[in-house]
N, C-alpha and C. Protein backbone atom coordinates (compact mmCIF):
# COMPACT_ATOMS: atom_id res chain seq x y z
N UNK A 1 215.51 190.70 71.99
CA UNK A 1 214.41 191.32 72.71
C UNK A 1 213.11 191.19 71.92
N UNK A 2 213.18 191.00 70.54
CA UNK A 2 211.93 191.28 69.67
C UNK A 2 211.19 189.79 70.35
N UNK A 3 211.97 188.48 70.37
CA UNK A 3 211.71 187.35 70.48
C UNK A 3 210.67 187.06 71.72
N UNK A 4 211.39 188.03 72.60
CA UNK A 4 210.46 188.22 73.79
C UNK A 4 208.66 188.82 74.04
N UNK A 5 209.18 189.79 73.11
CA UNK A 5 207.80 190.70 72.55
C UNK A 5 206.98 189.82 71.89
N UNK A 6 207.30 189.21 71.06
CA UNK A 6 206.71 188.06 70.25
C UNK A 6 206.00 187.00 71.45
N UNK A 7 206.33 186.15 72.12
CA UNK A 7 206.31 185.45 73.31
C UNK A 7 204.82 186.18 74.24
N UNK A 8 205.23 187.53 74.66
CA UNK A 8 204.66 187.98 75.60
C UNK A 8 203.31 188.34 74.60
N UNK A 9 203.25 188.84 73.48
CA UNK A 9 202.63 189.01 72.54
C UNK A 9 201.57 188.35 72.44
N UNK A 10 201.82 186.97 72.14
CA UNK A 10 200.69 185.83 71.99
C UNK A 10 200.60 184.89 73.66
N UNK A 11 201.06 185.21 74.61
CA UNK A 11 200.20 185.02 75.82
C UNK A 11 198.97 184.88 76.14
N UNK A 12 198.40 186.21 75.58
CA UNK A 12 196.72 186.57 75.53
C UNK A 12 196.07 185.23 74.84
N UNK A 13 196.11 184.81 74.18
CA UNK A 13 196.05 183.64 74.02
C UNK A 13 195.47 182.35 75.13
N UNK A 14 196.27 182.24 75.85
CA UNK A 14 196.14 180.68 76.43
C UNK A 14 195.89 181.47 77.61
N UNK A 15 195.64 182.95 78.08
CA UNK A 15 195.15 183.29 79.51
C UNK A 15 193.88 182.77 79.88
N UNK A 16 193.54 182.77 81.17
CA UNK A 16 191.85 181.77 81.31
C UNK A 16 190.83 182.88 80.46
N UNK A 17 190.27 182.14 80.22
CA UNK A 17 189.26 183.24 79.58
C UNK A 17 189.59 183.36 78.25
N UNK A 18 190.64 183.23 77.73
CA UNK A 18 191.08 183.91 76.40
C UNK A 18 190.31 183.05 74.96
N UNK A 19 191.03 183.48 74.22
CA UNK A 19 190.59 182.29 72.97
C UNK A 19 191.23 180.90 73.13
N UNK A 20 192.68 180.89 73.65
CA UNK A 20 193.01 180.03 73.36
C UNK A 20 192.65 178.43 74.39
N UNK A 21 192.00 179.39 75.65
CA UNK A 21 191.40 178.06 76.78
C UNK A 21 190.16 177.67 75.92
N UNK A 22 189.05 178.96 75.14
CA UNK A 22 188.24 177.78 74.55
C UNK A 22 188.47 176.91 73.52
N UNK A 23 189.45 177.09 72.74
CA UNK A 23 189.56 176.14 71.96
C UNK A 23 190.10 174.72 72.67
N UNK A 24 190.58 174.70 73.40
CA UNK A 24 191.40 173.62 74.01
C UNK A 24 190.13 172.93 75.38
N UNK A 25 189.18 173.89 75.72
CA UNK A 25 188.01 172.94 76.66
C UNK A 25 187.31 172.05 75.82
N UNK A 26 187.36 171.74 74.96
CA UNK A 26 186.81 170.63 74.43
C UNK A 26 187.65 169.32 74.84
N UNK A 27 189.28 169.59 74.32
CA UNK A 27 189.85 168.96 74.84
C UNK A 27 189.92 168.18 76.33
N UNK A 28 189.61 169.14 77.19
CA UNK A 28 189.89 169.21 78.64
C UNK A 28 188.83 168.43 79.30
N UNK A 29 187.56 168.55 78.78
CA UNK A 29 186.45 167.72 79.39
C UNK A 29 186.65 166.47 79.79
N UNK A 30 185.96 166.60 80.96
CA UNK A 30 186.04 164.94 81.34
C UNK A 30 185.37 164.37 80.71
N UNK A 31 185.72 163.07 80.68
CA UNK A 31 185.05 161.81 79.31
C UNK A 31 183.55 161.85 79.72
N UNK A 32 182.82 161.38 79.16
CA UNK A 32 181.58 161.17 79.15
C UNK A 32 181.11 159.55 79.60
N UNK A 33 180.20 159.54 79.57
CA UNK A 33 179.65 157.86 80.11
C UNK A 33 180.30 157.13 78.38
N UNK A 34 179.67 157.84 77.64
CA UNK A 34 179.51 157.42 76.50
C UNK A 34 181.35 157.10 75.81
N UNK A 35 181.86 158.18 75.94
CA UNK A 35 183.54 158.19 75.82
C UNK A 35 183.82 157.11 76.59
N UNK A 36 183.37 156.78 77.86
CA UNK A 36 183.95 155.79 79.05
C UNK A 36 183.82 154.37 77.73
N UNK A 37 182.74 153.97 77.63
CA UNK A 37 182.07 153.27 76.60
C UNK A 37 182.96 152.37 75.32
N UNK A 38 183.04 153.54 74.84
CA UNK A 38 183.72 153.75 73.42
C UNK A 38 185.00 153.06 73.96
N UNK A 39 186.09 153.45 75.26
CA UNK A 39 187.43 153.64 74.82
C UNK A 39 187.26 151.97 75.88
N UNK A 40 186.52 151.70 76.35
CA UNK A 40 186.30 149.88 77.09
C UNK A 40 186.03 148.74 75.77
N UNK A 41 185.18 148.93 75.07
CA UNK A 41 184.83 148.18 73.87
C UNK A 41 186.32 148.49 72.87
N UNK A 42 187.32 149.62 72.74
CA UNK A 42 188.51 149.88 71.84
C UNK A 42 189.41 148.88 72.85
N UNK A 43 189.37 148.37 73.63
CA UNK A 43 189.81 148.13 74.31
C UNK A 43 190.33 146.72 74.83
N UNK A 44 188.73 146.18 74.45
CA UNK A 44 188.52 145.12 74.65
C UNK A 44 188.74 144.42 73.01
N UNK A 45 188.42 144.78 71.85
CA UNK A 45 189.02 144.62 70.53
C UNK A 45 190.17 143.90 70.76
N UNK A 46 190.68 145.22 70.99
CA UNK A 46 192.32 144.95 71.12
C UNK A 46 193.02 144.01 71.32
N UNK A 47 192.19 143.51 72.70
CA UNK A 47 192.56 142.76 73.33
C UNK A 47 192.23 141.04 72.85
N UNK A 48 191.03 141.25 72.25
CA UNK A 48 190.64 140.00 71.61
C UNK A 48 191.93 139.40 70.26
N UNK A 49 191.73 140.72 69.62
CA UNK A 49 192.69 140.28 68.58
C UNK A 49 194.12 140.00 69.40
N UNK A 50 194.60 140.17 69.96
CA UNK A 50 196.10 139.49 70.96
C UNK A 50 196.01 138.24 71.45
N UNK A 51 194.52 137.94 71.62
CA UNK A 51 194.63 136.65 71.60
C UNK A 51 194.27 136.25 73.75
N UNK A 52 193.90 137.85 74.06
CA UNK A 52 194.26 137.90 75.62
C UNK A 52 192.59 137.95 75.80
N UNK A 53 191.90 136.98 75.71
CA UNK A 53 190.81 136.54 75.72
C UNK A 53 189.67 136.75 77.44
N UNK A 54 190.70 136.45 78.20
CA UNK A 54 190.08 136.34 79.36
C UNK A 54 190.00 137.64 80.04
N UNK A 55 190.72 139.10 79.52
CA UNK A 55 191.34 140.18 79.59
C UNK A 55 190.00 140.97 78.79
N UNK A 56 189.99 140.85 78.15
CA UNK A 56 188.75 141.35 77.05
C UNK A 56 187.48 140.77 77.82
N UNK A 57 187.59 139.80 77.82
CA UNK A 57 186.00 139.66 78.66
C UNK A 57 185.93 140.33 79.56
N UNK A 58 186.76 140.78 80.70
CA UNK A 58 186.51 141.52 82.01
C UNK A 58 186.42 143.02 81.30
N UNK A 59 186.78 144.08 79.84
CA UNK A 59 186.57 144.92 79.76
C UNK A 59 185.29 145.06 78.87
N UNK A 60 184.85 143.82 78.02
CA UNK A 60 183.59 143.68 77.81
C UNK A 60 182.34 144.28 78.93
N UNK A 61 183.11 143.39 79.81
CA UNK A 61 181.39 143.42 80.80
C UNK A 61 181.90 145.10 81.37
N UNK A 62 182.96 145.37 81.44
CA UNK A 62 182.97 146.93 82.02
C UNK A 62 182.10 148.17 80.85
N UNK A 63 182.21 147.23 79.68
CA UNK A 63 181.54 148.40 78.31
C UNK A 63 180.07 148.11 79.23
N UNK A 64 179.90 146.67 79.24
CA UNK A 64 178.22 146.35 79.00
C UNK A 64 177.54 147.25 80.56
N UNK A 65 178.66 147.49 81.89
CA UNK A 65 178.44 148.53 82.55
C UNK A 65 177.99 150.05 82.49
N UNK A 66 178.72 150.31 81.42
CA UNK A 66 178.55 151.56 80.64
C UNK A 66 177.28 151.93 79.49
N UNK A 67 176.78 150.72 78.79
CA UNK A 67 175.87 150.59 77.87
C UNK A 67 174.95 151.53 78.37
N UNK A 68 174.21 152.40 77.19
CA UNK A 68 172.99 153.01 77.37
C UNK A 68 171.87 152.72 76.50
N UNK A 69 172.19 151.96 75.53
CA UNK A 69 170.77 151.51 75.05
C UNK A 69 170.94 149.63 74.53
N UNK A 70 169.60 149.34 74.65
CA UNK A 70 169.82 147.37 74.49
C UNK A 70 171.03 146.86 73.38
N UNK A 71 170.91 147.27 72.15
CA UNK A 71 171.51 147.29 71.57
C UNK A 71 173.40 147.10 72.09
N UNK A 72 173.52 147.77 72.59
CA UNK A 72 175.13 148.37 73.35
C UNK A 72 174.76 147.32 74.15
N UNK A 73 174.18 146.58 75.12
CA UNK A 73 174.13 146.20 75.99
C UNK A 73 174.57 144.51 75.35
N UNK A 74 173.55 144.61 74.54
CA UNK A 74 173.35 142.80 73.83
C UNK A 74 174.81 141.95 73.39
N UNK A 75 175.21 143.43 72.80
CA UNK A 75 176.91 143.04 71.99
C UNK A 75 177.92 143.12 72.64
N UNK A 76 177.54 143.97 74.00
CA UNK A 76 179.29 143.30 75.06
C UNK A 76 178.37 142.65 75.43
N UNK A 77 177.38 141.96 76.03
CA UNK A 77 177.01 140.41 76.45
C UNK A 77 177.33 139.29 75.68
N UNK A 78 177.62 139.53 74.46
CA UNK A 78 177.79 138.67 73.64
C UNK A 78 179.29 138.17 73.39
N UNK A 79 179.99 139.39 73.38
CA UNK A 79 181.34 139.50 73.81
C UNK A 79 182.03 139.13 74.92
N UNK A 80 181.51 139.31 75.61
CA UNK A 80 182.17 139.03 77.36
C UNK A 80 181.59 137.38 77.50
């Protein structure tokens, strides 16, 4: 029974509102343009180094979609 108490105990926790949803909304957020970005260019790496060349170019130009400044823009053009 203690095990239970324990259990019901730290509930308060992860209830909405509680401490434990804000620690974890960071988590929860939807990606950002910028996250979108990041995980197309990790992506496209990847893919270069495998050797899957034609695969990486189509997620290149999806980064260079995402780009927000020239810079970002120039280097998946260059890539793709």
């Amino acid at each position: 029974m203690e095990e239970t108490e324990n259990i019901q105990h730290n509930d308060h926790n992860t209830a909405p509102g509680g401490e434990g949803e804000a620690a974890l909304s960071g988590y929860l957020r939807a990606p950002t343009q910028y996250d979108q970005w990041q995980a197309a260019c990790w992506q496209a790496a990847r893919l270069e180094r495998g050797g899957e060349y034609a695969e990486a170019g189509a997620r290149w130009l999806k980064a260079l979609s995402l780009s927000r400044t020239g810079a970002d823009r120039h280097w998946c053009e260059s890539r793709a």
